[in-house]
Protein backbone atom coordinates (compact mmCIF):
# COMPACT_ATOMS: atom_id res chain seq x y z
CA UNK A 1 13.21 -34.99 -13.18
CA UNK A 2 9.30 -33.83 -14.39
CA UNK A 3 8.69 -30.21 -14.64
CA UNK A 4 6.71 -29.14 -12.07
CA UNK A 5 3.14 -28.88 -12.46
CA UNK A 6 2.81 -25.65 -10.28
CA UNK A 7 5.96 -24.11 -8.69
CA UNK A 8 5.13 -21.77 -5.47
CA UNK A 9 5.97 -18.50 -5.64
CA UNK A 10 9.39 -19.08 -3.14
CA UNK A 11 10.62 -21.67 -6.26
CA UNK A 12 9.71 -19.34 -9.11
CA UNK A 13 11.68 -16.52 -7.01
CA UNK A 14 14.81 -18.68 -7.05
CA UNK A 15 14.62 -19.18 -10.45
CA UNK A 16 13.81 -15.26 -11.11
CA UNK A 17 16.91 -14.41 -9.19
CA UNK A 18 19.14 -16.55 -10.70
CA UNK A 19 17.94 -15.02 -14.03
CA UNK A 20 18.94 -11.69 -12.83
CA UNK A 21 22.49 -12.69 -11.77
CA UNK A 22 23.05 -14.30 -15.24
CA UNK A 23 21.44 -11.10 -17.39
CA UNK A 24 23.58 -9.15 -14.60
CA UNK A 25 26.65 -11.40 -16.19
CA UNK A 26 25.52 -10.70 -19.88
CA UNK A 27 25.11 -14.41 -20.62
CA UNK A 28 22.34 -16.11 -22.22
CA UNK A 29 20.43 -18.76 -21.28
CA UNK A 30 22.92 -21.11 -23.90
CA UNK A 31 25.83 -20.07 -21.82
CA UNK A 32 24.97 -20.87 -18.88
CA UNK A 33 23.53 -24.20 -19.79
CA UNK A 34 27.03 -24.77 -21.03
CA UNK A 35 28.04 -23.77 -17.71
CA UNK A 36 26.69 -26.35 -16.29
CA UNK A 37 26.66 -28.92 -18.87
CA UNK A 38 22.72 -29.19 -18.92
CA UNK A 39 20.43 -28.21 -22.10
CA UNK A 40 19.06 -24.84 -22.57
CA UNK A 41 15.76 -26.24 -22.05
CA UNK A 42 17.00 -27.43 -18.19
CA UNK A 43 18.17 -24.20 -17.56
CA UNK A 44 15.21 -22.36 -18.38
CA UNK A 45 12.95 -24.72 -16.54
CA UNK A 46 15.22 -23.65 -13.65
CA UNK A 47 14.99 -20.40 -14.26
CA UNK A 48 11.13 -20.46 -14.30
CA UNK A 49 11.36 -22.66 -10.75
CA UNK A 50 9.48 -25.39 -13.51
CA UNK A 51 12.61 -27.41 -12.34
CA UNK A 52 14.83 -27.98 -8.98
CA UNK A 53 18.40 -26.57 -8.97
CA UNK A 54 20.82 -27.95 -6.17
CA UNK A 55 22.80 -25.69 -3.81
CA UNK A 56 26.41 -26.89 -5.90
CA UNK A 57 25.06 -25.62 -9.30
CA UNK A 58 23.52 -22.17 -7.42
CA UNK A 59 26.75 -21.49 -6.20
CA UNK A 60 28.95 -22.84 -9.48
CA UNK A 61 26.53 -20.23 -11.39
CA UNK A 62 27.26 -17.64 -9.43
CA UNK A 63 30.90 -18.20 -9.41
CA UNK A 64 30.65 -17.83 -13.58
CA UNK A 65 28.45 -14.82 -13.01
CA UNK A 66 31.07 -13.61 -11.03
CA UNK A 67 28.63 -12.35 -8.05
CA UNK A 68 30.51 -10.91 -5.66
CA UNK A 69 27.54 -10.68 -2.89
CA UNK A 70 28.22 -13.98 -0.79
CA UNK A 71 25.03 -13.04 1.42
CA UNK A 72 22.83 -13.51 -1.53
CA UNK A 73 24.87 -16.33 -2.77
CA UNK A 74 24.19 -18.25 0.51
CA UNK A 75 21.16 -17.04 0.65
CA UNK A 76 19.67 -18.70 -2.68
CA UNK A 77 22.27 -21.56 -1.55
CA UNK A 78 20.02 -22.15 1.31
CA UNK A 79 16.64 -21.55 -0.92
CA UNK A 80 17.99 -24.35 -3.37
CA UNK A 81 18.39 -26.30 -0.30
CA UNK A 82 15.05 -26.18 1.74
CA UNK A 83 12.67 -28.61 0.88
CA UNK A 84 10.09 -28.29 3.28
CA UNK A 85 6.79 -28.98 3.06
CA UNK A 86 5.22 -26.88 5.41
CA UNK A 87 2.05 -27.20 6.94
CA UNK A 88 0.20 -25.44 3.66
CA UNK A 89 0.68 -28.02 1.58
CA UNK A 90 -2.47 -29.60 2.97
CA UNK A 91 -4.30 -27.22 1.70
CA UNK A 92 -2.65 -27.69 -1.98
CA UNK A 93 -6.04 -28.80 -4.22
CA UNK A 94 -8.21 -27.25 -1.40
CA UNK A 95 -7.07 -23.78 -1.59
CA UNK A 96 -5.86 -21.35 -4.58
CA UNK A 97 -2.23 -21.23 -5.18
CA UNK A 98 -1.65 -17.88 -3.61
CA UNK A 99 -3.29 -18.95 -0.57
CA UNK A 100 -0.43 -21.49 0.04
CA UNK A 101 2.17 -19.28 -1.39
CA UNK A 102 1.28 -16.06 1.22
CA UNK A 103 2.00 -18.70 4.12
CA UNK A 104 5.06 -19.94 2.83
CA UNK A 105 5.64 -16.22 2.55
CA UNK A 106 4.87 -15.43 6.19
CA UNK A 107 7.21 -18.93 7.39
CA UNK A 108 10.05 -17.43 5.70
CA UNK A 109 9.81 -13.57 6.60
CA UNK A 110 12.60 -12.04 8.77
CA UNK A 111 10.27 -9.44 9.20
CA UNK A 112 6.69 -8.17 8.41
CA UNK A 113 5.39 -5.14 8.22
CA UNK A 114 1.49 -4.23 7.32
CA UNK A 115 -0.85 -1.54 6.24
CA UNK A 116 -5.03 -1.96 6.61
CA UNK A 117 -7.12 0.64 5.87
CA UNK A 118 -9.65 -1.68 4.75
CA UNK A 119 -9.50 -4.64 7.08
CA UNK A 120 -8.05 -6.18 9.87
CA UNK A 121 -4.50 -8.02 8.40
CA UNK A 122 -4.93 -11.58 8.22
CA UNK A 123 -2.78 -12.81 11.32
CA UNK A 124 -4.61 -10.30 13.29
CA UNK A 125 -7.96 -11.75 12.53
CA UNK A 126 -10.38 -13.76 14.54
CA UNK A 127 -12.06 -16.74 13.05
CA UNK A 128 -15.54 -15.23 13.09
CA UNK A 129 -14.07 -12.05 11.35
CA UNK A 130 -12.61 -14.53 8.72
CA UNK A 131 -15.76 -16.08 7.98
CA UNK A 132 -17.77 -12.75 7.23
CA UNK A 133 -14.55 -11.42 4.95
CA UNK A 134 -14.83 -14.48 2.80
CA UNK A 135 -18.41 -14.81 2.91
CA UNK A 136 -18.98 -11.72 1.68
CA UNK A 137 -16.11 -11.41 -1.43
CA UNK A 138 -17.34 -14.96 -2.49
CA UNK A 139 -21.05 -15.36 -1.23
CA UNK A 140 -21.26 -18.49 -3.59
CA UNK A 141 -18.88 -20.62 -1.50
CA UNK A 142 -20.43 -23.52 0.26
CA UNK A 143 -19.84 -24.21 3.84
CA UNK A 144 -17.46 -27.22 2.30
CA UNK A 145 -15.13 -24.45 0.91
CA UNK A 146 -15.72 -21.77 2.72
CA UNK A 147 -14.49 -23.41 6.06
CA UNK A 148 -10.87 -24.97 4.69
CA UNK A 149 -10.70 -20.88 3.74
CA UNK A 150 -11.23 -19.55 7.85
CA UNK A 151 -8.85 -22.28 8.83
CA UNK A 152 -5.60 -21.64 6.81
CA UNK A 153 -6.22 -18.47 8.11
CA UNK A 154 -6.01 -18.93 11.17
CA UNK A 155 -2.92 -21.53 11.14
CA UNK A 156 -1.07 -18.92 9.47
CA UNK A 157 -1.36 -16.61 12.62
CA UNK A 158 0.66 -19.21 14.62
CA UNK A 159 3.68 -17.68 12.57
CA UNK A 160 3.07 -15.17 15.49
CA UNK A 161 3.58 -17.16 18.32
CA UNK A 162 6.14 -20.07 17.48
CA UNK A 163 9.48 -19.95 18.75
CA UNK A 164 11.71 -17.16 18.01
CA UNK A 165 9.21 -15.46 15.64
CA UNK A 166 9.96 -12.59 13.14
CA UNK A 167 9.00 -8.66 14.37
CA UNK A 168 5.65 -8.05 13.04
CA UNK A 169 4.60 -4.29 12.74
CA UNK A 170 0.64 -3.55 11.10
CA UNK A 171 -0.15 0.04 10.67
CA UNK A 172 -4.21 0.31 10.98
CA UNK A 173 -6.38 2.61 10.03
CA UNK A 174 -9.21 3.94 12.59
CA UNK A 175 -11.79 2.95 10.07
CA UNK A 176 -10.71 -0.47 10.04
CA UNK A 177 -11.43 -0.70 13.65
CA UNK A 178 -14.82 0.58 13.56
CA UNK A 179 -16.10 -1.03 10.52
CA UNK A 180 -18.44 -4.21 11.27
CA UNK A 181 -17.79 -6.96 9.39
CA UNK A 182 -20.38 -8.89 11.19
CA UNK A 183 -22.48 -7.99 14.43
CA UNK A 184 -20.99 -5.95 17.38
CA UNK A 185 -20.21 -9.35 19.11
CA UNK A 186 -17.64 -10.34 16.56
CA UNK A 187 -16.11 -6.71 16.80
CA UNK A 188 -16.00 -6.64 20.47
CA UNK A 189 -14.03 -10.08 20.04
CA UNK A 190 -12.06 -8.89 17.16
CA UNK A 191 -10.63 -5.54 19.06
CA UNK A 192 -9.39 -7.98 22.23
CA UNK A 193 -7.71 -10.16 19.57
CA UNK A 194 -5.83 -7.17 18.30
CA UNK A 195 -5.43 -5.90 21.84
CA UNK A 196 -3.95 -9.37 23.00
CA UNK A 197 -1.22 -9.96 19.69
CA UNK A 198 -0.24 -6.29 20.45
CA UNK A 199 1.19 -7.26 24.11
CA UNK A 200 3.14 -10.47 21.98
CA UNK A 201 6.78 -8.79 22.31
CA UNK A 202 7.47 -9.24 18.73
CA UNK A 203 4.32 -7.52 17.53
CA UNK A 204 3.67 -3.84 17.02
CA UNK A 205 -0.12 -2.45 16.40
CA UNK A 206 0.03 1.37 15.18
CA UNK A 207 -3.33 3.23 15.11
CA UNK A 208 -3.84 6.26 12.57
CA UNK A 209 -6.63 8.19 13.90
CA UNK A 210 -9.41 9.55 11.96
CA UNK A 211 -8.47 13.14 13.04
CA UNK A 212 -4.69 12.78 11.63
CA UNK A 213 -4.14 15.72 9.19
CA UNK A 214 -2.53 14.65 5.70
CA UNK A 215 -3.53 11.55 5.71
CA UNK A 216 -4.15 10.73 2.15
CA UNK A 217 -3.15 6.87 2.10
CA UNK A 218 -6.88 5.85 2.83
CA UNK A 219 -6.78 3.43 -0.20
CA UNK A 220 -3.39 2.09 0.68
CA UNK A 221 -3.05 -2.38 1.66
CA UNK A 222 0.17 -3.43 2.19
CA UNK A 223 1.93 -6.73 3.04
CA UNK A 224 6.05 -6.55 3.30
CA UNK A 225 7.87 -9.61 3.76
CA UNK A 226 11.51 -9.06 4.83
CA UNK A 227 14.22 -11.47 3.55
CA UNK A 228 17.13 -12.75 4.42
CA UNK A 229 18.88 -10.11 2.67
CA UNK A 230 17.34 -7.15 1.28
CA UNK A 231 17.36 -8.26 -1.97
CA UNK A 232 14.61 -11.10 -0.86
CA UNK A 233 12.37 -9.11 0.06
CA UNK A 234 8.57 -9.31 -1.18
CA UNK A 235 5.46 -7.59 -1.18
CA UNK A 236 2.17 -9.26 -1.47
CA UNK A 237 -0.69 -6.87 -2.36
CA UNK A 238 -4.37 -8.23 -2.72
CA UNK A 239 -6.93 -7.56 -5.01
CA UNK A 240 -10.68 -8.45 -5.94
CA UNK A 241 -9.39 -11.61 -8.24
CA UNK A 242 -6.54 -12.05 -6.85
CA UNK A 243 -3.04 -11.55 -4.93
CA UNK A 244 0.43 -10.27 -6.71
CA UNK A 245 3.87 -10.62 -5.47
CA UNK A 246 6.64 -7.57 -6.36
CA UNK A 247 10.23 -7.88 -6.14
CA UNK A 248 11.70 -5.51 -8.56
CA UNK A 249 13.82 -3.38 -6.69
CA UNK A 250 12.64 -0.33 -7.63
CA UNK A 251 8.86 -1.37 -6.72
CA UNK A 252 10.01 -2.33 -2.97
CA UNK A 253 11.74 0.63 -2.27
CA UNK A 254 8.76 2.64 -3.50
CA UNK A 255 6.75 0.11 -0.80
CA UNK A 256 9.20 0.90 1.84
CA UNK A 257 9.03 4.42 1.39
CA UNK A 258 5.30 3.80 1.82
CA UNK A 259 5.00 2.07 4.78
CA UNK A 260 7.55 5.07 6.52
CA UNK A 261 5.17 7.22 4.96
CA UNK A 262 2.00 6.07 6.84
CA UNK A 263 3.71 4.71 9.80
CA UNK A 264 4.21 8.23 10.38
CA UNK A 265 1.42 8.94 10.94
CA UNK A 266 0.25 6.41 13.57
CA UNK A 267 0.04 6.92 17.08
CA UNK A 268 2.75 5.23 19.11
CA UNK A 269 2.18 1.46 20.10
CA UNK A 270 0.50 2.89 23.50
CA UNK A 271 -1.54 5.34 22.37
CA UNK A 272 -3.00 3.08 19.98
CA UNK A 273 -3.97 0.62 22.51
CA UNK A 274 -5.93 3.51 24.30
CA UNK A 275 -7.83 4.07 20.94
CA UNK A 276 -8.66 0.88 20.58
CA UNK A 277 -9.53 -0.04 24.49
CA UNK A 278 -11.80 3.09 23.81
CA UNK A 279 -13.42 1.54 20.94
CA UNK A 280 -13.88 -1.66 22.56
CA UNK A 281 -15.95 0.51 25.42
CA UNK A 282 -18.19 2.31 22.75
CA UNK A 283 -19.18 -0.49 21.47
């Protein structure tokens, strides 16, 4: 089988913790090629996700590695075993990599759980508010590209509303709320958006006010994808030229302590959708 030209993140995350289990073990790469009667070459292409691994040969490695968690076992099991192409992958030669690999993300999430103290978190947003965000980061996008952009973004929000969908908490700031993106039109419709996703019973919208003392997480933008198991789980963070994905352990438990730390702070689910009814009056 060809290496892949470009594995998604979800592939190159199998392959990462396989890599673990077997440094975990105290085997090289060698070994465990031996293991499975493959070259070393084979197994690092599966350890990079460059290369497919099958669920028998996930769980045979973890048998030599002597992993004793059968949830993560079955877990990866069931990663080796999903193929699915998911609606993204129209977008694959359209859109940037990480564009495709934050919805795959989002299918996949148990849970999700979001700070904004910048802007309104992409399932939240309306297509309008889309449109300004990416206009204005990349002002020399043509219509052509610029479009394809507004509309993955808004087929990743039906993650919201298909059946059975994972809990979905976003922590705002108040500045988020107020700050126009566009005209007031588009911020009238953006607050009712919010409003409407925050009555969905899986989805919880948390308000901290601008009069909260101790709030020094003004700066903060977080994106926290649960996994099956905790060992899964992934943070996407965004950045001018670019998006990164963490999942050493020590780096999500610092992001969970985070998001306790500033959920905190919020007003309760009700409260917040007083603030923001308020807004929507003032405006």
């Amino acid at each position: 089988m060809p290496a892949r030209i470009q594995p998604t993140a979800r592939q190159r995350r199998l392959g990462a913790e396989l890599r673990k289990l077997r440094e975990s073990a105290g085997l090289s790469s060698g070994e465990a090629a031996g293991l499975l009667g493959v070259k070393q070459a084979q197994m690092s292409q599966f350890e990079a996700g460059n290369a497919g691994i099958n669920e028998e040969r996930v769980r045979r490695l973890a048998a030599h590695y002597t992993c004793s968690d059968t949830e993560l076992i079955a877990c990866l099991a069931d990663m080796a075993r999903d193929t699915t192409r998911g609606w993204w992958e129209a977008f694959r030669g359209v859109l940037p990599p990480a564009f495709l690999d934050l919805a795959e993300l989002e299918h996949h999430a148990h849970f999700m759980h979001v700070i904004g103290t910048a802007q309104v978190p992409g399932l939240l947003q309306t297509a309008d508010y889309a449109r300004a965000v990416f206009a204005f980061w990349r002002p020399e996008l043509p219509d052509s590209e610029l479009t394809p952009r507004v509309e993955h973004r808004l087929r990743r929000a039906a993650v919201l509303e298909r059946e059975r969908p994972a809990p979905y908490i976003a922590v705002l700031h108040e500045s988020v709320l107020q700050t126009r993106v566009a005209d007031r039109g588009v911020s009238r419709t953006q607050l009712r958006e919010i409003l409407r996703k925050s009555e969905m019973p899986n989805v919880t919208v948390r308000v901290v006010p601008f009069d909260v003392d101790g709030f020094a997480g003004a700066g903060t933008t977080l994106f926290y994808a649960g996994g099956p198991v905790a060992a899964l789980d992934t943070v996407q963070r965004d950045a001018p030229y670019g998006s990164s994905f963490i999942d050493a352990e020590a780096q999500l438990l610092s992001m969970r302590t985070l998001f306790r730390k500033v959920e905190e702070m919020a007003l309760a689910p009700g409260p917040s959708q007083d603030l923001i009814h308020r807004l929507l009056k003032e405006l």
